[in-house]
PDB file of N, CA and C in Angstrom:
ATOM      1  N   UNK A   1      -1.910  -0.544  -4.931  1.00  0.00           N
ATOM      2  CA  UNK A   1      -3.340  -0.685  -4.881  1.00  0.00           C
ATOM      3  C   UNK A   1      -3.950   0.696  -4.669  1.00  0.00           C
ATOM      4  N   UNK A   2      -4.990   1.020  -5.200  1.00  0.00           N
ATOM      5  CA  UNK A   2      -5.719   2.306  -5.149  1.00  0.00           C
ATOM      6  C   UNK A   2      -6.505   1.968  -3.997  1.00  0.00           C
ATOM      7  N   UNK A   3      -6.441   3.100  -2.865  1.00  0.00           N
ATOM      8  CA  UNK A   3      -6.990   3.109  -1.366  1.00  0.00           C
ATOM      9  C   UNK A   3      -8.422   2.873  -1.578  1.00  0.00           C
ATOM     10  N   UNK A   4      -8.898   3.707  -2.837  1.00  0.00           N
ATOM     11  CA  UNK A   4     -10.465   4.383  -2.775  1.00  0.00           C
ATOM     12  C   UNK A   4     -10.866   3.062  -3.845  1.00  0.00           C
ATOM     13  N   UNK A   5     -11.114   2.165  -3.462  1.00  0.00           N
ATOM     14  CA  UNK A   5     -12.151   0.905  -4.371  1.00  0.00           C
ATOM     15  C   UNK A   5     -13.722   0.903  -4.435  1.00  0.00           C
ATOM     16  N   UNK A   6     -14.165   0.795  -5.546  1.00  0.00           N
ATOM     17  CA  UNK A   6     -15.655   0.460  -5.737  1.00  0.00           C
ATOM     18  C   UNK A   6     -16.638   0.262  -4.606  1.00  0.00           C
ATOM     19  N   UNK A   7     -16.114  -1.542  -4.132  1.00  0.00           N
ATOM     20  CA  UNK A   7     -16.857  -2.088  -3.262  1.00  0.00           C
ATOM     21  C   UNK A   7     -16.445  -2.147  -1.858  1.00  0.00           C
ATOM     22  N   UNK A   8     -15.047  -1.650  -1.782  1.00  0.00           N
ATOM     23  CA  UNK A   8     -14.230  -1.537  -0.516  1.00  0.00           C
ATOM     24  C   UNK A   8     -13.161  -0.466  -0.271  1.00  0.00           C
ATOM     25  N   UNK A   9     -12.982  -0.087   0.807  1.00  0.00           N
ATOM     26  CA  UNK A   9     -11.436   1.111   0.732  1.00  0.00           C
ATOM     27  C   UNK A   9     -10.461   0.126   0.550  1.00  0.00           C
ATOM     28  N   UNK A  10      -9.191   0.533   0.443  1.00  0.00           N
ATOM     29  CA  UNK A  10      -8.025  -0.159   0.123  1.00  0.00           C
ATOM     30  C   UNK A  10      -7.570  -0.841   1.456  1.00  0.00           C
ATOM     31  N   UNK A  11      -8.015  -0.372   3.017  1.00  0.00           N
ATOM     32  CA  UNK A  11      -7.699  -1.024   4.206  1.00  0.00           C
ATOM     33  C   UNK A  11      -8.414  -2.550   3.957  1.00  0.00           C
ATOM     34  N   UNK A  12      -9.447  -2.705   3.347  1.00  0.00           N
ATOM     35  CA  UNK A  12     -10.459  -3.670   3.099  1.00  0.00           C
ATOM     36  C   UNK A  12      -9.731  -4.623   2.644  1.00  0.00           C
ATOM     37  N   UNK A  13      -9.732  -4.306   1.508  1.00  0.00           N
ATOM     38  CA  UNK A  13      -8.625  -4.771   0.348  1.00  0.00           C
ATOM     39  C   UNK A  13      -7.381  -5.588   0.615  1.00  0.00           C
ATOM     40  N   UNK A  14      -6.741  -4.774   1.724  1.00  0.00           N
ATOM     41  CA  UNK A  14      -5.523  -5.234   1.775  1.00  0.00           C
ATOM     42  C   UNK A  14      -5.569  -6.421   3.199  1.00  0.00           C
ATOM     43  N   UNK A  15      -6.549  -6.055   4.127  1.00  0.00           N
ATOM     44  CA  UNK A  15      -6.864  -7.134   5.059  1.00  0.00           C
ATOM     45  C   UNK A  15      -7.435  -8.355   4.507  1.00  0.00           C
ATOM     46  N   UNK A  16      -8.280  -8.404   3.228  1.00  0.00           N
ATOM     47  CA  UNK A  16      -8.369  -9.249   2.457  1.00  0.00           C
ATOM     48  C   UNK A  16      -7.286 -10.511   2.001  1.00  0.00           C
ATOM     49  N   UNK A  17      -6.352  -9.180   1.484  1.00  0.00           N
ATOM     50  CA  UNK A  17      -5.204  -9.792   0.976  1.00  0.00           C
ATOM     51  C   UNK A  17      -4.461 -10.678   1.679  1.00  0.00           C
ATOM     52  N   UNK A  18      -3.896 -10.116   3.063  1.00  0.00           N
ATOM     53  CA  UNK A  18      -3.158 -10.678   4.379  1.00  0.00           C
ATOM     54  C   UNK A  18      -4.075 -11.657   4.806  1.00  0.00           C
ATOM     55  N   UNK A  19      -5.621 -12.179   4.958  1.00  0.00           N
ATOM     56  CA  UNK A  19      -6.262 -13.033   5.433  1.00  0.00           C
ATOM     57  C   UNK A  19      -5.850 -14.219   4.981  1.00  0.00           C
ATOM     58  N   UNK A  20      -5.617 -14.452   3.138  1.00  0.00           N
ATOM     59  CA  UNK A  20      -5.247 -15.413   2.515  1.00  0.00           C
ATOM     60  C   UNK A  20      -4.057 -15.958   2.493  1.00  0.00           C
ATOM     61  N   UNK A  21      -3.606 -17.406   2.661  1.00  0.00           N
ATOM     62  CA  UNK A  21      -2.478 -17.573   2.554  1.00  0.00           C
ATOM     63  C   UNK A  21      -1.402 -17.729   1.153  1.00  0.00           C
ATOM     64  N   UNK A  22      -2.241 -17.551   0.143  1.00  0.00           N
ATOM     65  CA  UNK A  22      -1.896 -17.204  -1.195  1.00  0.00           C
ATOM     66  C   UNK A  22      -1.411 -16.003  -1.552  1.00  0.00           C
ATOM     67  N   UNK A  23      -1.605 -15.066  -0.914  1.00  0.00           N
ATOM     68  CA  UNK A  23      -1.567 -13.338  -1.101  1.00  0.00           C
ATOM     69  C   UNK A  23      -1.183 -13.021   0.481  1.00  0.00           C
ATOM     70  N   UNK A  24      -0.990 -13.086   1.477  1.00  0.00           N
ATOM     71  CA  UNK A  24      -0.437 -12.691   2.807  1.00  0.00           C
ATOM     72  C   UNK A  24       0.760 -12.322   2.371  1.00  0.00           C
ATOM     73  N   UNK A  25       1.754 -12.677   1.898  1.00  0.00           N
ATOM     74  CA  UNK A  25       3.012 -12.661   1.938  1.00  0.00           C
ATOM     75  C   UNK A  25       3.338 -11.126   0.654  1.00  0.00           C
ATOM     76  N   UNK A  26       2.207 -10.982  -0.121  1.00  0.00           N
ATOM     77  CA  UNK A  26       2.942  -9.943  -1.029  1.00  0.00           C
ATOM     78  C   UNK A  26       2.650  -8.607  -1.091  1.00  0.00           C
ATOM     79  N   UNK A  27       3.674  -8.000  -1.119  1.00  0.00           N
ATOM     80  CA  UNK A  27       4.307  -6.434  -0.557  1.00  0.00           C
ATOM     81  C   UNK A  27       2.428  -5.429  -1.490  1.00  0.00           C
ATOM     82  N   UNK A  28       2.449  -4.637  -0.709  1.00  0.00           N
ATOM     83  CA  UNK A  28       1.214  -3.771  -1.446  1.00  0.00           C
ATOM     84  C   UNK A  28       1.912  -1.970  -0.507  1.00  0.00           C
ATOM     85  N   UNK A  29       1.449  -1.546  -2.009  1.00  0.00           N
ATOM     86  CA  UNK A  29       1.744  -0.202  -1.879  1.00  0.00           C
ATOM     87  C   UNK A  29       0.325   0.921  -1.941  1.00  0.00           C
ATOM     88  N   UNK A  30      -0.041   1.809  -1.103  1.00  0.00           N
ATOM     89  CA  UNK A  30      -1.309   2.121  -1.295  1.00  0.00           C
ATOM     90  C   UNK A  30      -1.215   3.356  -2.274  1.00  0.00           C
ATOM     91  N   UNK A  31      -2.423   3.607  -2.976  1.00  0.00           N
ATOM     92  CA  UNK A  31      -2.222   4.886  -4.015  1.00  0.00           C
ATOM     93  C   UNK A  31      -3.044   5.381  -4.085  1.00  0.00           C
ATOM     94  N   UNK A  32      -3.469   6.718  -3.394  1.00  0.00           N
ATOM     95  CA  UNK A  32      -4.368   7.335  -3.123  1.00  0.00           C
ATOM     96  C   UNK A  32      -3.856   9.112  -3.722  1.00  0.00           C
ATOM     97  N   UNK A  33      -5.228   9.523  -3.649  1.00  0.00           N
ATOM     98  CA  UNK A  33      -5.427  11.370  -3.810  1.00  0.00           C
ATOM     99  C   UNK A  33      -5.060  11.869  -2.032  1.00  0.00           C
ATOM    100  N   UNK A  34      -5.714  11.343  -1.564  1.00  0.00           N
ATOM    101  CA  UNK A  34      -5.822  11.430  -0.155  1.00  0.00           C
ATOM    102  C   UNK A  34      -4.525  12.001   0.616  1.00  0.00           C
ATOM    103  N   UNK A  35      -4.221  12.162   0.766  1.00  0.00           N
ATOM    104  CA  UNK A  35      -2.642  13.561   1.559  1.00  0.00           C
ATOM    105  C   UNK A  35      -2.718  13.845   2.844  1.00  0.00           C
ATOM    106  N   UNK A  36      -4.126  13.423   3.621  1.00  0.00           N
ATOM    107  CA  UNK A  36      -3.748  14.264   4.931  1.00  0.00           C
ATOM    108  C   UNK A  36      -2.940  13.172   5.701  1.00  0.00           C
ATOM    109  N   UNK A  37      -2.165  13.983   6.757  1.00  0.00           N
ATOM    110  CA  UNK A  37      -1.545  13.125   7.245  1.00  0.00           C
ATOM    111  C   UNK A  37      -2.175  12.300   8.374  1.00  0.00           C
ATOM    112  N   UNK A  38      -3.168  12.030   8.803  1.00  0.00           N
ATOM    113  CA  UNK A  38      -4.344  11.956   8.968  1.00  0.00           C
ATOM    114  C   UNK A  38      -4.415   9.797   8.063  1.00  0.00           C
ATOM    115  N   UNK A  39      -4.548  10.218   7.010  1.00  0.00           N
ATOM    116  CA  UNK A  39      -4.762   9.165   6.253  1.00  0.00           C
ATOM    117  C   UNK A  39      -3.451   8.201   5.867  1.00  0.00           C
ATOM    118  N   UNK A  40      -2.163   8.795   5.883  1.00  0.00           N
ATOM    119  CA  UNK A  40      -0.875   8.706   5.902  1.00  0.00           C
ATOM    120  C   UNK A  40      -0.824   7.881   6.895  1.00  0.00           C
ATOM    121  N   UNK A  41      -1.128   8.094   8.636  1.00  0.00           N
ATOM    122  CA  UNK A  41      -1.084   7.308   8.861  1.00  0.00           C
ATOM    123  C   UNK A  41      -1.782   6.103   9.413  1.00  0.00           C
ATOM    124  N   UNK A  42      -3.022   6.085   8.996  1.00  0.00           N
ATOM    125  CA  UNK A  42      -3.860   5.616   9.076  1.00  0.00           C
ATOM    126  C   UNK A  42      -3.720   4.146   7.805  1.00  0.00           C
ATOM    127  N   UNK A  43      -3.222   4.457   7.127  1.00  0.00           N
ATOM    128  CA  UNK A  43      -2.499   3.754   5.908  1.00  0.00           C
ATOM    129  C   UNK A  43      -1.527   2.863   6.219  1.00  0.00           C
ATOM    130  N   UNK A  44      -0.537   3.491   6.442  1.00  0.00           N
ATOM    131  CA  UNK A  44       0.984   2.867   7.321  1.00  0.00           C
ATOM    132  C   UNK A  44       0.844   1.776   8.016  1.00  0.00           C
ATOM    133  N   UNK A  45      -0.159   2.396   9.389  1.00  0.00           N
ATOM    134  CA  UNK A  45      -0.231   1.278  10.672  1.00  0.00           C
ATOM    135  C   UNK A  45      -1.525   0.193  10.253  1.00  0.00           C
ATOM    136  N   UNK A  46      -2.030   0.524   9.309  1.00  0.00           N
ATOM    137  CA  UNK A  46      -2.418  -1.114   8.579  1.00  0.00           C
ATOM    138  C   UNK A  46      -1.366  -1.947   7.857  1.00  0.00           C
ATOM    139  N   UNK A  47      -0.092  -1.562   7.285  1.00  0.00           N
ATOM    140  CA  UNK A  47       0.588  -2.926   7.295  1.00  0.00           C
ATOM    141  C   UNK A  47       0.616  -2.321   5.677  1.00  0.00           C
ATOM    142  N   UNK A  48       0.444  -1.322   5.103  1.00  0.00           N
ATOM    143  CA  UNK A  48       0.908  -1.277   3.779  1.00  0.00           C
ATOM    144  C   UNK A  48       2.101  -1.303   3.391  1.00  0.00           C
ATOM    145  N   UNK A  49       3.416  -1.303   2.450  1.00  0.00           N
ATOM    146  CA  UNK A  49       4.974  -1.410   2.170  1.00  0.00           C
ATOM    147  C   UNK A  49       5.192   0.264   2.269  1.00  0.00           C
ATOM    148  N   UNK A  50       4.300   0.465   1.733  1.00  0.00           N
ATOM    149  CA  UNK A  50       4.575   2.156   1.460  1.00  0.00           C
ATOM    150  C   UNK A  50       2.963   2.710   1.178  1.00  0.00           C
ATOM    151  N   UNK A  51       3.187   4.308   0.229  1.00  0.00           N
ATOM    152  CA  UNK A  51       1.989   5.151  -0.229  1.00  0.00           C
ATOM    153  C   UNK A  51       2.567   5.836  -0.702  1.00  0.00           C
ATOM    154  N   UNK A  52       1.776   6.207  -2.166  1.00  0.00           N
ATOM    155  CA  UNK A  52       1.848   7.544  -2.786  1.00  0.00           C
ATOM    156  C   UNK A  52       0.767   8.006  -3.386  1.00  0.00           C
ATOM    157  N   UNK A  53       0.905   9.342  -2.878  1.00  0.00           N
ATOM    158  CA  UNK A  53      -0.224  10.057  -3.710  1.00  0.00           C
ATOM    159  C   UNK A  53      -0.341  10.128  -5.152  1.00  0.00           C
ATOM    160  N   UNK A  54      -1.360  10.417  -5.595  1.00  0.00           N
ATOM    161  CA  UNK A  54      -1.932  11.283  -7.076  1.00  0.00           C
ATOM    162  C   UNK A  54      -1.112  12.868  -7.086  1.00  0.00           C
ATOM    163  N   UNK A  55      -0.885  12.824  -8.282  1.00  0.00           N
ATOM    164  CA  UNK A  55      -0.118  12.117  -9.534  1.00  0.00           C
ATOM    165  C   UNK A  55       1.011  11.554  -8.664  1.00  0.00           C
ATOM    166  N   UNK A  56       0.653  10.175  -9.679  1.00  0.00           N
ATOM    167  CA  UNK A  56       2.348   9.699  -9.804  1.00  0.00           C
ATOM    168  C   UNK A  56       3.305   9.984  -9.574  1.00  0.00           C
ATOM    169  N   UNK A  57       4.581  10.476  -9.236  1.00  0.00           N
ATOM    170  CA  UNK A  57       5.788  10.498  -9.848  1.00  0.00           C
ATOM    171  C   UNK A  57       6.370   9.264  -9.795  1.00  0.00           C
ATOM    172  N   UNK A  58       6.997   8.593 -10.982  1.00  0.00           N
ATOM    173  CA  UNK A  58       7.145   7.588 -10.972  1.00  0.00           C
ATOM    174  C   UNK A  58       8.530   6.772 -10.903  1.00  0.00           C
ATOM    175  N   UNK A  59       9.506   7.683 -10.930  1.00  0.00           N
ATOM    176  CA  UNK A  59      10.538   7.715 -10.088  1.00  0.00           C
ATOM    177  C   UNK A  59      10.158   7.284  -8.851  1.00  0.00           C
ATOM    178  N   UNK A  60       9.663   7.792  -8.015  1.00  0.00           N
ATOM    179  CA  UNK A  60       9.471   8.120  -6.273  1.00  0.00           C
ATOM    180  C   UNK A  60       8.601   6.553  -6.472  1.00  0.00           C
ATOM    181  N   UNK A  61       7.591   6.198  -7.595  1.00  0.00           N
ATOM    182  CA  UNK A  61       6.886   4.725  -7.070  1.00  0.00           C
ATOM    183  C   UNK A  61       8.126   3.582  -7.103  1.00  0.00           C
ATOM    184  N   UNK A  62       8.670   3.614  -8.516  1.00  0.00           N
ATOM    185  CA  UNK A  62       9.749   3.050  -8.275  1.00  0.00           C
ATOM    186  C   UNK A  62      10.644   3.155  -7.039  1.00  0.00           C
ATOM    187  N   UNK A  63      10.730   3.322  -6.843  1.00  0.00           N
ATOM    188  CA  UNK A  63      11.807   3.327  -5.407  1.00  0.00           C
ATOM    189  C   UNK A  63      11.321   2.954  -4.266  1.00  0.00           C
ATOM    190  N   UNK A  64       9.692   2.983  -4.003  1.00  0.00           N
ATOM    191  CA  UNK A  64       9.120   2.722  -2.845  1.00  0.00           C
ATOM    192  C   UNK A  64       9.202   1.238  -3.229  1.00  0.00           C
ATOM    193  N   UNK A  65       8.543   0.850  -4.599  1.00  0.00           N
ATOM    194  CA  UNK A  65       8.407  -0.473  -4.972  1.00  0.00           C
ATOM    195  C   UNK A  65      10.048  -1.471  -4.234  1.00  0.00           C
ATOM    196  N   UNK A  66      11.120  -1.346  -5.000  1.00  0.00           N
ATOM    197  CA  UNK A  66      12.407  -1.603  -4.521  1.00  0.00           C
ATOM    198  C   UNK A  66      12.225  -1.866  -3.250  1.00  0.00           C
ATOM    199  N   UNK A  67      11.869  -0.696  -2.638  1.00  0.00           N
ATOM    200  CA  UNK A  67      12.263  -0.720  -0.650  1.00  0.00           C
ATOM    201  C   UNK A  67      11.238  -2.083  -0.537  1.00  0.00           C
ATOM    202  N   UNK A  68       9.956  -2.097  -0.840  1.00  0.00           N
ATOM    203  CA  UNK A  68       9.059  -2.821  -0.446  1.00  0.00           C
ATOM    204  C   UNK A  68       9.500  -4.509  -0.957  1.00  0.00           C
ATOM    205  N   UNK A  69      10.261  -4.517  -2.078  1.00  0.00           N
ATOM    206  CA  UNK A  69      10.646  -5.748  -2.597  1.00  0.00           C
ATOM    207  C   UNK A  69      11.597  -6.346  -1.652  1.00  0.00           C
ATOM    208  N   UNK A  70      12.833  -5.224  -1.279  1.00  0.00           N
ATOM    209  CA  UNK A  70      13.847  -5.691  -0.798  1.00  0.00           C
ATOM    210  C   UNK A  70      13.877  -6.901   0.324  1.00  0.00           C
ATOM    211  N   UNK A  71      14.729  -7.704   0.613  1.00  0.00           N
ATOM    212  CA  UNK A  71      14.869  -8.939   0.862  1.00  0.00           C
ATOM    213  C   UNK A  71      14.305  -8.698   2.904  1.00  0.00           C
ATOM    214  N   UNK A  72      14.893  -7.151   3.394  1.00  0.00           N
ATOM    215  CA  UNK A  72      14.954  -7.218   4.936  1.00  0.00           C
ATOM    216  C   UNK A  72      13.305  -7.011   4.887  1.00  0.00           C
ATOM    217  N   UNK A  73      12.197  -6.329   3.786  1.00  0.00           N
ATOM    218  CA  UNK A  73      10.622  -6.258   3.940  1.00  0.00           C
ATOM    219  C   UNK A  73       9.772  -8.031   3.465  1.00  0.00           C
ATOM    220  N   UNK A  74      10.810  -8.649   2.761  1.00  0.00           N
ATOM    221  CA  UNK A  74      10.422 -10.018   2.348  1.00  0.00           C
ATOM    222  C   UNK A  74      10.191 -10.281   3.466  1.00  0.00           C
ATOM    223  N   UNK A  75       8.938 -11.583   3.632  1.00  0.00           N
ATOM    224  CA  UNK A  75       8.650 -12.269   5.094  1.00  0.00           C
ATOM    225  C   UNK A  75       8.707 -14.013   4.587  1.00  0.00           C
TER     226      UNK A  75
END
């Protein structure tokens, strides 16, 4: 999910998400420009799977994706 949304930041977004019992359960990764560490963890201790910055590398998303799929982050 991109942190920086239209009508909401991505913390918004994703408390959104967790409110519902349709969407609570599925893994979200945040994707932001944003780098400070500052926002890193400000990101984290809301309950995201992971984060990566702008640009991509998409190797490195892949792999966060995996960790975040894996069965011990399943709830």
């Amino acid at each position: 999910m991109d942190f920086h949304l239209p009508k909401m930041n991505g913390i918004e977004a994703f408390q959104a998400l967790r409110a519902d019992a349709e969407t609570s359960s599925i893994p979200v990764i945040a994707v932001t420009a944003s780098a400070m560490p500052e926002d890193r963890k400000e990101i984290l201790e809301a309950g995201f799977g992971g984060m990566h910055t702008k640009p991509i590398h998409v190797v490195e998303l892949l792999s966060t994706v995996e960790k975040a799929l894996s069965p011990a982050k399943c709830r």
